[in-house]
PDB file of N, CA and C in Angstrom:
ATOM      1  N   UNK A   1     170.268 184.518 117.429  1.00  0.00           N
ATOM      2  CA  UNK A   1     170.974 183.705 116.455  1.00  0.00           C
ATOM      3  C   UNK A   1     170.263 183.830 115.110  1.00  0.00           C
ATOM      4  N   UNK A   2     171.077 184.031 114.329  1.00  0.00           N
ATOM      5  CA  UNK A   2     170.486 184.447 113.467  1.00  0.00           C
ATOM      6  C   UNK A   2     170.474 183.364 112.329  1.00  0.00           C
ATOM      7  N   UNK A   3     169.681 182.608 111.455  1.00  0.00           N
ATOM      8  CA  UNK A   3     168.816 181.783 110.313  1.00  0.00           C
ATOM      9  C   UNK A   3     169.974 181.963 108.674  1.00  0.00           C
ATOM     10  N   UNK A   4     170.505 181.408 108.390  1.00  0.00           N
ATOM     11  CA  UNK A   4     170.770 181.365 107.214  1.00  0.00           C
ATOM     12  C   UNK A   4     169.842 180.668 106.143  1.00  0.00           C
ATOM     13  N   UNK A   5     169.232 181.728 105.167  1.00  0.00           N
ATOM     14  CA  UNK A   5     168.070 180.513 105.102  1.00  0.00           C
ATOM     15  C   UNK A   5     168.268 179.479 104.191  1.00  0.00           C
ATOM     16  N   UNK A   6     169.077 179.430 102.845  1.00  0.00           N
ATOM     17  CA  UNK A   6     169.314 178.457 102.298  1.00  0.00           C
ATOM     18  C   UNK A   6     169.680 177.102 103.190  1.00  0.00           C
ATOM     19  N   UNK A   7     170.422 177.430 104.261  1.00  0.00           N
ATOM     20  CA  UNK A   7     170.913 175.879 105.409  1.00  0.00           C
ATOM     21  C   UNK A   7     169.745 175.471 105.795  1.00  0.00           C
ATOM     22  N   UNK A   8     169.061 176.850 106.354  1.00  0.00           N
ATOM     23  CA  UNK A   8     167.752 176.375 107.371  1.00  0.00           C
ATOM     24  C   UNK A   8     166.516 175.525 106.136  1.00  0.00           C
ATOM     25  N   UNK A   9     167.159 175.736 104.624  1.00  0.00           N
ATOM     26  CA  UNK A   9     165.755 175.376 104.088  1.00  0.00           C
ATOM     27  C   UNK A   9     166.272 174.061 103.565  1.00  0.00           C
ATOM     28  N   UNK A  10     167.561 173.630 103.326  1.00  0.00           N
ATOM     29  CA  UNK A  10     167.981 172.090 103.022  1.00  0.00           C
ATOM     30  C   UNK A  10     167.912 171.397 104.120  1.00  0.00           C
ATOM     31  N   UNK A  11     168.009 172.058 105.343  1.00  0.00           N
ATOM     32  CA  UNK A  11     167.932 171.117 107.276  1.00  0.00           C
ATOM     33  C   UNK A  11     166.068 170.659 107.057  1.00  0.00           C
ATOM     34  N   UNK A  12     165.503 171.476 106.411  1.00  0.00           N
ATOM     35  CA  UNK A  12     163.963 171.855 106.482  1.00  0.00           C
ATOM     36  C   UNK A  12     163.598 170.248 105.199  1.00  0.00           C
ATOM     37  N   UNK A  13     164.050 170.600 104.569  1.00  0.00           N
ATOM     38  CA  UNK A  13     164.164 169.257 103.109  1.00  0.00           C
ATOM     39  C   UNK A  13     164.321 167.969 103.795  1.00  0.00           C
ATOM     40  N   UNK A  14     165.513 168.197 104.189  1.00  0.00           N
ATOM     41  CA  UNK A  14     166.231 166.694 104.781  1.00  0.00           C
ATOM     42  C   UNK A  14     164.880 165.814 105.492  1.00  0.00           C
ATOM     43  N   UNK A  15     164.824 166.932 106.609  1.00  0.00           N
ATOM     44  CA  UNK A  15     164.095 166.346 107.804  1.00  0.00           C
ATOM     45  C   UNK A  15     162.566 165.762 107.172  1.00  0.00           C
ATOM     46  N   UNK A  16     162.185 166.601 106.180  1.00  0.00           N
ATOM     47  CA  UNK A  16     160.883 166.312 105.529  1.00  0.00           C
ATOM     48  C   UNK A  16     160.759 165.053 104.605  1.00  0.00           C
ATOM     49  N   UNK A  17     162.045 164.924 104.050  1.00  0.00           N
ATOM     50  CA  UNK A  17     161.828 163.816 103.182  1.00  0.00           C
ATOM     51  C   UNK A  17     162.538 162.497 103.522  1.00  0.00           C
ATOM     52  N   UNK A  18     162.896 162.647 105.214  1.00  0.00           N
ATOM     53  CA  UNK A  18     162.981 161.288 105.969  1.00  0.00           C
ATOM     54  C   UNK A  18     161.124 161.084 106.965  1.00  0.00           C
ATOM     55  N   UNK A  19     161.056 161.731 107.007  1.00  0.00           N
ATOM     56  CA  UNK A  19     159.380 161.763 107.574  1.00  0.00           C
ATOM     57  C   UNK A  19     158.622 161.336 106.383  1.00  0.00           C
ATOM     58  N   UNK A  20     158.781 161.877 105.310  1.00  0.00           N
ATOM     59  CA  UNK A  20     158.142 161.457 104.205  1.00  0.00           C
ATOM     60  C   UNK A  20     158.359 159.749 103.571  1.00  0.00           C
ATOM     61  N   UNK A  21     159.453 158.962 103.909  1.00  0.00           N
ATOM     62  CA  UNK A  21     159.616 157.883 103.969  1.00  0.00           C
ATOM     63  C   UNK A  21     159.643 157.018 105.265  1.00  0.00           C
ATOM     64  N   UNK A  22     159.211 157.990 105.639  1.00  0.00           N
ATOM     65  CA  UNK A  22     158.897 156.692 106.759  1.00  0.00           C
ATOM     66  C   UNK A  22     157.958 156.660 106.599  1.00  0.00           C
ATOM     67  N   UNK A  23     156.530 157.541 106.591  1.00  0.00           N
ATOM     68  CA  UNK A  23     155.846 157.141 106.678  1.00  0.00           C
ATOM     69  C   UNK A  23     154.705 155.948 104.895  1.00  0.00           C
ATOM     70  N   UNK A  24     155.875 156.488 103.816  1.00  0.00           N
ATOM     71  CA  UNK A  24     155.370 155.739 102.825  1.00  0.00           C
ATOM     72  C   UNK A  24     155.445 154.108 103.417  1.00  0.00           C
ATOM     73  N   UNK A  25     156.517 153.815 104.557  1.00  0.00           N
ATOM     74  CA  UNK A  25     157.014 152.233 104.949  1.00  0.00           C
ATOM     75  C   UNK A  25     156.143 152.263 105.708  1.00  0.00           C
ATOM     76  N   UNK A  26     155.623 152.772 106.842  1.00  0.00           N
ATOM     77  CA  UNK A  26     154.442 152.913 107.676  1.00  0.00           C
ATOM     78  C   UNK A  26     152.821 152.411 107.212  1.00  0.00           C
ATOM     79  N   UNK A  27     152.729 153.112 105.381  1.00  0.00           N
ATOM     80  CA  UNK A  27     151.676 152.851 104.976  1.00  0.00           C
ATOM     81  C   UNK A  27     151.798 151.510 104.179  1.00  0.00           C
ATOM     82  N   UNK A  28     153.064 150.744 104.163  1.00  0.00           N
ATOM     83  CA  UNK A  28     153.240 149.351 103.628  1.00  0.00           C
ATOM     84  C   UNK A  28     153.056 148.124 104.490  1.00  0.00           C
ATOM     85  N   UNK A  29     153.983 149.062 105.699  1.00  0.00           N
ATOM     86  CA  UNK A  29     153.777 147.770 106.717  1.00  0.00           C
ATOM     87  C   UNK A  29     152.411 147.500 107.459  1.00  0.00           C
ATOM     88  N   UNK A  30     151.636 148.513 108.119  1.00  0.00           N
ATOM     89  CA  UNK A  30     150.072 148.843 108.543  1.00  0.00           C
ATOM     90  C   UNK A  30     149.094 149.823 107.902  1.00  0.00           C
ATOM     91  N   UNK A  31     148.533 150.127 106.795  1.00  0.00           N
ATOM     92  CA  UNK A  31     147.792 150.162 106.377  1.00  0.00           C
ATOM     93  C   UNK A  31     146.594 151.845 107.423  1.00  0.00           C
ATOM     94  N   UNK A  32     146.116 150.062 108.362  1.00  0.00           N
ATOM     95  CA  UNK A  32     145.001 150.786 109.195  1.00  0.00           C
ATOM     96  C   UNK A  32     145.522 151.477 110.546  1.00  0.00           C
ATOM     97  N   UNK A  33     146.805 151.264 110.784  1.00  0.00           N
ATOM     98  CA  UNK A  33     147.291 152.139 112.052  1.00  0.00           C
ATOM     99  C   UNK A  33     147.229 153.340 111.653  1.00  0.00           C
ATOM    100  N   UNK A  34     148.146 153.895 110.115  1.00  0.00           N
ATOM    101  CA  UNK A  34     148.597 154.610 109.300  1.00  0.00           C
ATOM    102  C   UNK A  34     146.930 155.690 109.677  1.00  0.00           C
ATOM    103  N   UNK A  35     146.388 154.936 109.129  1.00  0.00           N
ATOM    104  CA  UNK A  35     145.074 155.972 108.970  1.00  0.00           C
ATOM    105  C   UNK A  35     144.574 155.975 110.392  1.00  0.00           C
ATOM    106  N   UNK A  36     144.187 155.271 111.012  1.00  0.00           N
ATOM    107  CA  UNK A  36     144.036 155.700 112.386  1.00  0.00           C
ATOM    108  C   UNK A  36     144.986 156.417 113.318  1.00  0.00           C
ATOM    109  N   UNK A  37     145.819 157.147 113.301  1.00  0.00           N
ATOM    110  CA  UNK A  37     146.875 158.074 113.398  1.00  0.00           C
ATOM    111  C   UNK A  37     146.571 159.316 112.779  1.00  0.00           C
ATOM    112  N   UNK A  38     146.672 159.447 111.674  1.00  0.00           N
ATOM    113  CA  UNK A  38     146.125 160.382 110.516  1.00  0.00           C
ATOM    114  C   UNK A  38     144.919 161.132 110.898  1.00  0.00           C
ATOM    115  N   UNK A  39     143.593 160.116 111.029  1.00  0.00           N
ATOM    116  CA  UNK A  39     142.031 160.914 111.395  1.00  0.00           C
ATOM    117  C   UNK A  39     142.132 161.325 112.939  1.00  0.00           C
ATOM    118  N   UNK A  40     143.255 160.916 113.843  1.00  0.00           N
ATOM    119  CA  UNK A  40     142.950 161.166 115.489  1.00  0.00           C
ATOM    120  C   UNK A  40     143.443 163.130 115.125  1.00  0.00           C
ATOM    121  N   UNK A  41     144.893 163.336 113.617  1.00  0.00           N
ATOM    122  CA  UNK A  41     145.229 163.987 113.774  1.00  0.00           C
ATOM    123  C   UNK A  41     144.206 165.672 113.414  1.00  0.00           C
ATOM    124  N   UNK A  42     143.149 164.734 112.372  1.00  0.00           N
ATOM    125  CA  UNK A  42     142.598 165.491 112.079  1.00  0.00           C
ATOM    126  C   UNK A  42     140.950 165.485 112.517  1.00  0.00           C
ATOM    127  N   UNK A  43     141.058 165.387 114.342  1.00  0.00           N
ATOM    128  CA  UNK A  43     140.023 165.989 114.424  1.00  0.00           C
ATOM    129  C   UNK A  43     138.937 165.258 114.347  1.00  0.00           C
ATOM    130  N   UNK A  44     139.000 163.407 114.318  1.00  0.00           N
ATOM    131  CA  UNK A  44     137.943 162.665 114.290  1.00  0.00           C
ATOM    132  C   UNK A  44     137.725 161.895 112.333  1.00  0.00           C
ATOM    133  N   UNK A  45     138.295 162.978 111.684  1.00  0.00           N
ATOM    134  CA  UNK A  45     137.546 162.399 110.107  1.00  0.00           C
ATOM    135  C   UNK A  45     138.139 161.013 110.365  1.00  0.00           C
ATOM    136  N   UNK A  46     137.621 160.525 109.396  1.00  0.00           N
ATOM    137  CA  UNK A  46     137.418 159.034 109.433  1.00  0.00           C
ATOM    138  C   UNK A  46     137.617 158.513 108.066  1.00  0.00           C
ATOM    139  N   UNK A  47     139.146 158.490 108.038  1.00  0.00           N
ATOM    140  CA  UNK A  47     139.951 158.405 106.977  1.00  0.00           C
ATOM    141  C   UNK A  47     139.762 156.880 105.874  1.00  0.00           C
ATOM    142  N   UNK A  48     139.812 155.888 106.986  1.00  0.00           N
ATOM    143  CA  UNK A  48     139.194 154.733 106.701  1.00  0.00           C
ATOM    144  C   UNK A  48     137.885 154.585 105.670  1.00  0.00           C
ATOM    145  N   UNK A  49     137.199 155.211 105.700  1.00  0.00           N
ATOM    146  CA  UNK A  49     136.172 155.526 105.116  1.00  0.00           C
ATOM    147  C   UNK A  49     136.317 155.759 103.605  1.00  0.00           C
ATOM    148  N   UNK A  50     137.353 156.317 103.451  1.00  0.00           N
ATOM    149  CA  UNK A  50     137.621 156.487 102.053  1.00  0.00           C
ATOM    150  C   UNK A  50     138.850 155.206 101.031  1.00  0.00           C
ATOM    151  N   UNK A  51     138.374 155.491  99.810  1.00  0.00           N
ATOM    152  CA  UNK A  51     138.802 154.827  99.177  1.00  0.00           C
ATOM    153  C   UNK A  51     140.344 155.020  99.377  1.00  0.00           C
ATOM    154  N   UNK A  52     141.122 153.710  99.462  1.00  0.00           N
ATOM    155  CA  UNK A  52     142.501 153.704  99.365  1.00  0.00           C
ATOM    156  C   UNK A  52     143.124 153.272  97.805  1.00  0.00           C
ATOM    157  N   UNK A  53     143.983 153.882  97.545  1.00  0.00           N
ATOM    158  CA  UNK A  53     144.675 153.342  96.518  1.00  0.00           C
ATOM    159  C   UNK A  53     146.523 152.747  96.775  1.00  0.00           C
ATOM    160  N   UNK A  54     146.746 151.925  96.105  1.00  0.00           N
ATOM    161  CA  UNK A  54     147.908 151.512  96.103  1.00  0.00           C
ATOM    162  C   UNK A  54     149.006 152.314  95.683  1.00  0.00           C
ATOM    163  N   UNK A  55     149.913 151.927  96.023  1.00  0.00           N
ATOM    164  CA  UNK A  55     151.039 152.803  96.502  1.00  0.00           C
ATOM    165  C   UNK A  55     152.007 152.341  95.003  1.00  0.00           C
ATOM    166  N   UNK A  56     152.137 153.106  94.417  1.00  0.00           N
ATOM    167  CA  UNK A  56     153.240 153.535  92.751  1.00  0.00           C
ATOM    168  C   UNK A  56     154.756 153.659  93.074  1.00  0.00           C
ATOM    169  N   UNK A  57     155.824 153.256  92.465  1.00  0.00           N
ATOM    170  CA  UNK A  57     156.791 153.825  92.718  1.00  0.00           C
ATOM    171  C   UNK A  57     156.477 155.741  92.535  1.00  0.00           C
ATOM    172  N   UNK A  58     156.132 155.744  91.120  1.00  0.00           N
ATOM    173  CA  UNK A  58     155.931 157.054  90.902  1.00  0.00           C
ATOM    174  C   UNK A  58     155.225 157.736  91.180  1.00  0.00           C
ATOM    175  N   UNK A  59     153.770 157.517  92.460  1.00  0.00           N
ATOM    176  CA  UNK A  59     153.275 158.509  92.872  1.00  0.00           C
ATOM    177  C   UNK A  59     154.139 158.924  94.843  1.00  0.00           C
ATOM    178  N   UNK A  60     155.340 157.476  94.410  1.00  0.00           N
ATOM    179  CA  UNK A  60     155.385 157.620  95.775  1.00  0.00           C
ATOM    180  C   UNK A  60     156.812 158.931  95.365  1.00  0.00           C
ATOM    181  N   UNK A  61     157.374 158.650  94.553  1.00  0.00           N
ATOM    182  CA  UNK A  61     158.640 159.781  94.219  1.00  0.00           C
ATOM    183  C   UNK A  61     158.351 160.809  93.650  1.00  0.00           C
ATOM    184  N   UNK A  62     156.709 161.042  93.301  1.00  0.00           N
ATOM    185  CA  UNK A  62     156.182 162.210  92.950  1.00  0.00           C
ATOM    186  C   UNK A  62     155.844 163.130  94.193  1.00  0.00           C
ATOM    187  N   UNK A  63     155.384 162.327  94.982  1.00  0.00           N
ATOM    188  CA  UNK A  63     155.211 162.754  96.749  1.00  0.00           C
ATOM    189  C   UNK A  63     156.139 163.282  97.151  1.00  0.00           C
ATOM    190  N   UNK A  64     157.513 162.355  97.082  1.00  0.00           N
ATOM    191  CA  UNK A  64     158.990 162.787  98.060  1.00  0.00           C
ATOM    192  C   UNK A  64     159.025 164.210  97.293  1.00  0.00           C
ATOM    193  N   UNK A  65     159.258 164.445  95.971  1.00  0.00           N
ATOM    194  CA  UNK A  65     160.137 165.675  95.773  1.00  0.00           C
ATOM    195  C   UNK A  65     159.172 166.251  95.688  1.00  0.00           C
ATOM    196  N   UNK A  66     157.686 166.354  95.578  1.00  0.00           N
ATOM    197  CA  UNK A  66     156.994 167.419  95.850  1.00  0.00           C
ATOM    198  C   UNK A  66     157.146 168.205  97.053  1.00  0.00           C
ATOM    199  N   UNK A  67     157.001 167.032  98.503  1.00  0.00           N
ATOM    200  CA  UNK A  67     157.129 167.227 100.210  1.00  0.00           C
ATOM    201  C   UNK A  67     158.130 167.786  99.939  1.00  0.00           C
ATOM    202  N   UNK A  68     159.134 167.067  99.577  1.00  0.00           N
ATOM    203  CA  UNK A  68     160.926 168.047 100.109  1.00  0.00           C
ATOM    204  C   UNK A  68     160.599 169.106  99.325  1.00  0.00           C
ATOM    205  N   UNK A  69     160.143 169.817  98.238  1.00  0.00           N
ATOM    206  CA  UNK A  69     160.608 170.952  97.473  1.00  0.00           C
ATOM    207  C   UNK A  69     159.462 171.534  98.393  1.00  0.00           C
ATOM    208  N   UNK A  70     158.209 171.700  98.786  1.00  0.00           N
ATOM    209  CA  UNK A  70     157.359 172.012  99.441  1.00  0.00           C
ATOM    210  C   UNK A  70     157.950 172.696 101.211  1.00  0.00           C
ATOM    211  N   UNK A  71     158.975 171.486 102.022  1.00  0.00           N
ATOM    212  CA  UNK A  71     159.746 171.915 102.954  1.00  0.00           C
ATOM    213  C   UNK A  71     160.330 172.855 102.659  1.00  0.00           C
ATOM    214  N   UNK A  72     161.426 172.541 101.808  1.00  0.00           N
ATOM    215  CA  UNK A  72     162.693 173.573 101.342  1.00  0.00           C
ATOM    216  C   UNK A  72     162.111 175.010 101.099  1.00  0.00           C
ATOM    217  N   UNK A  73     161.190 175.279 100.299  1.00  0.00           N
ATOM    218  CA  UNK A  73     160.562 176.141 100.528  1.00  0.00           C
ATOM    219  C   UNK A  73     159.836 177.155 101.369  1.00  0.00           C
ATOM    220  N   UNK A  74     159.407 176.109 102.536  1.00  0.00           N
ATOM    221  CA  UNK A  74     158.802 176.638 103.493  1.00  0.00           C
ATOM    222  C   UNK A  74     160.351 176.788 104.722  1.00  0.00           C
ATOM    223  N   UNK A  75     161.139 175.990 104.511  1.00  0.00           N
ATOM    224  CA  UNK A  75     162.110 176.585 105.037  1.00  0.00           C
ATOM    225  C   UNK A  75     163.121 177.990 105.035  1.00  0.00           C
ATOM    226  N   UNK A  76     163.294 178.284 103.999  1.00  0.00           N
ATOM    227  CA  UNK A  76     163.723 179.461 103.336  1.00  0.00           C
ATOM    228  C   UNK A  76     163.100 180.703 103.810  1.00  0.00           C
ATOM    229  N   UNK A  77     161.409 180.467 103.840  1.00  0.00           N
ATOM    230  CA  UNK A  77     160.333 181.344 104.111  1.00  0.00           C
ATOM    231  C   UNK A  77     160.460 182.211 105.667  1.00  0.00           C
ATOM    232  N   UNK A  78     160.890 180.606 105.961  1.00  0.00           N
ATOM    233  CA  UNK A  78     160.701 180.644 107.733  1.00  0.00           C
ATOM    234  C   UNK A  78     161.740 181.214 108.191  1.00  0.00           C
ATOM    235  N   UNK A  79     163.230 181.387 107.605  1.00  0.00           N
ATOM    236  CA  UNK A  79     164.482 181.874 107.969  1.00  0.00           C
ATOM    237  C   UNK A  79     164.365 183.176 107.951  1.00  0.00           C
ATOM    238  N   UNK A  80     164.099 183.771 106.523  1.00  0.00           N
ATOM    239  CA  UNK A  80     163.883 184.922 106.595  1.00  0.00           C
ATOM    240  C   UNK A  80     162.899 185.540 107.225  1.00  0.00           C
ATOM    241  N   UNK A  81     161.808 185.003 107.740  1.00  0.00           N
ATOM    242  CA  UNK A  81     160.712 185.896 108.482  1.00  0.00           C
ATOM    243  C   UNK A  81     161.673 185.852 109.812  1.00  0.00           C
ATOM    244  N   UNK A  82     162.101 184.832 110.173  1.00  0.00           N
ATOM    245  CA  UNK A  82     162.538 184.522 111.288  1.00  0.00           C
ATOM    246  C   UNK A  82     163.594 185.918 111.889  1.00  0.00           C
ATOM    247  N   UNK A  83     164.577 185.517 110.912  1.00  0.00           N
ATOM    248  CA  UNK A  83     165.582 187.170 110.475  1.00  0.00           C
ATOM    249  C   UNK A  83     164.909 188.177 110.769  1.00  0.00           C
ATOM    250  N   UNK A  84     163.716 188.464 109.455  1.00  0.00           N
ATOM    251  CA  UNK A  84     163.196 190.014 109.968  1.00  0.00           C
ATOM    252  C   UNK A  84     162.686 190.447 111.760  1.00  0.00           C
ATOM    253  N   UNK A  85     161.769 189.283 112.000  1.00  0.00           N
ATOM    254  CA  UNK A  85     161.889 189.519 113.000  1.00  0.00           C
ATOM    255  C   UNK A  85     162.697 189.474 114.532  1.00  0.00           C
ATOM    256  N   UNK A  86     163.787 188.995 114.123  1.00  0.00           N
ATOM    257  CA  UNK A  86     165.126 189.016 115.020  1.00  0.00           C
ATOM    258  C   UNK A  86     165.313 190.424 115.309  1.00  0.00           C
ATOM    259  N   UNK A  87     165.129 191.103 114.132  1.00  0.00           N
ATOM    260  CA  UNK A  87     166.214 192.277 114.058  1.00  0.00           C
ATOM    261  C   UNK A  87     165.204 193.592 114.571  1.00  0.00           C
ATOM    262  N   UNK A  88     164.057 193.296 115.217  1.00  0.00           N
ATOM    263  CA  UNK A  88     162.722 194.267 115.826  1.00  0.00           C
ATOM    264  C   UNK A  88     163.200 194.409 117.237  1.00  0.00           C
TER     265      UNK A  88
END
């Protein structure tokens, strides 16, 4: 089956920038779950540890369309590799 990649890279957006709000509500509603989740993912660091800052409208909508344009991108990427190698 073969990847169209512009679809595969807005399916790739979508999905990223509902993950991407959830978890901004995640870091409103618990804080310390948020990060204890986070450091299990990475391996022990100890996220807690560091300074937190408060949450901006605008660093939080600087985030979303960075993540989604960041997905979309990596979606596109992934179609077409995906393609080339279909066709081996």
């Amino acid at each position: 089956m073969k990847h169209e990649p512009k679809v595969t890279a807005n399916a790739l957006a979508v999905v990223g920038g509902i993950w991407y709000v959830l978890c901004v509500f995640w870091v409103m509603v618990s804080k310390s779950s948020y990060m204890g989740i986070i450091g299990s993912w990475f391996h022990g660091v100890d996220f807690n540890a560091l300074p937190t800052a408060t949450l901006t409208t605008s660093s939080v909508l600087t985030g979303l369309v960075s993540f989604v344009a960041f997905a979309w991108i990596s979606g596109y990427i992934f179609a077409v590799a995906y393609n080339k190698f279909l066709k081996k």
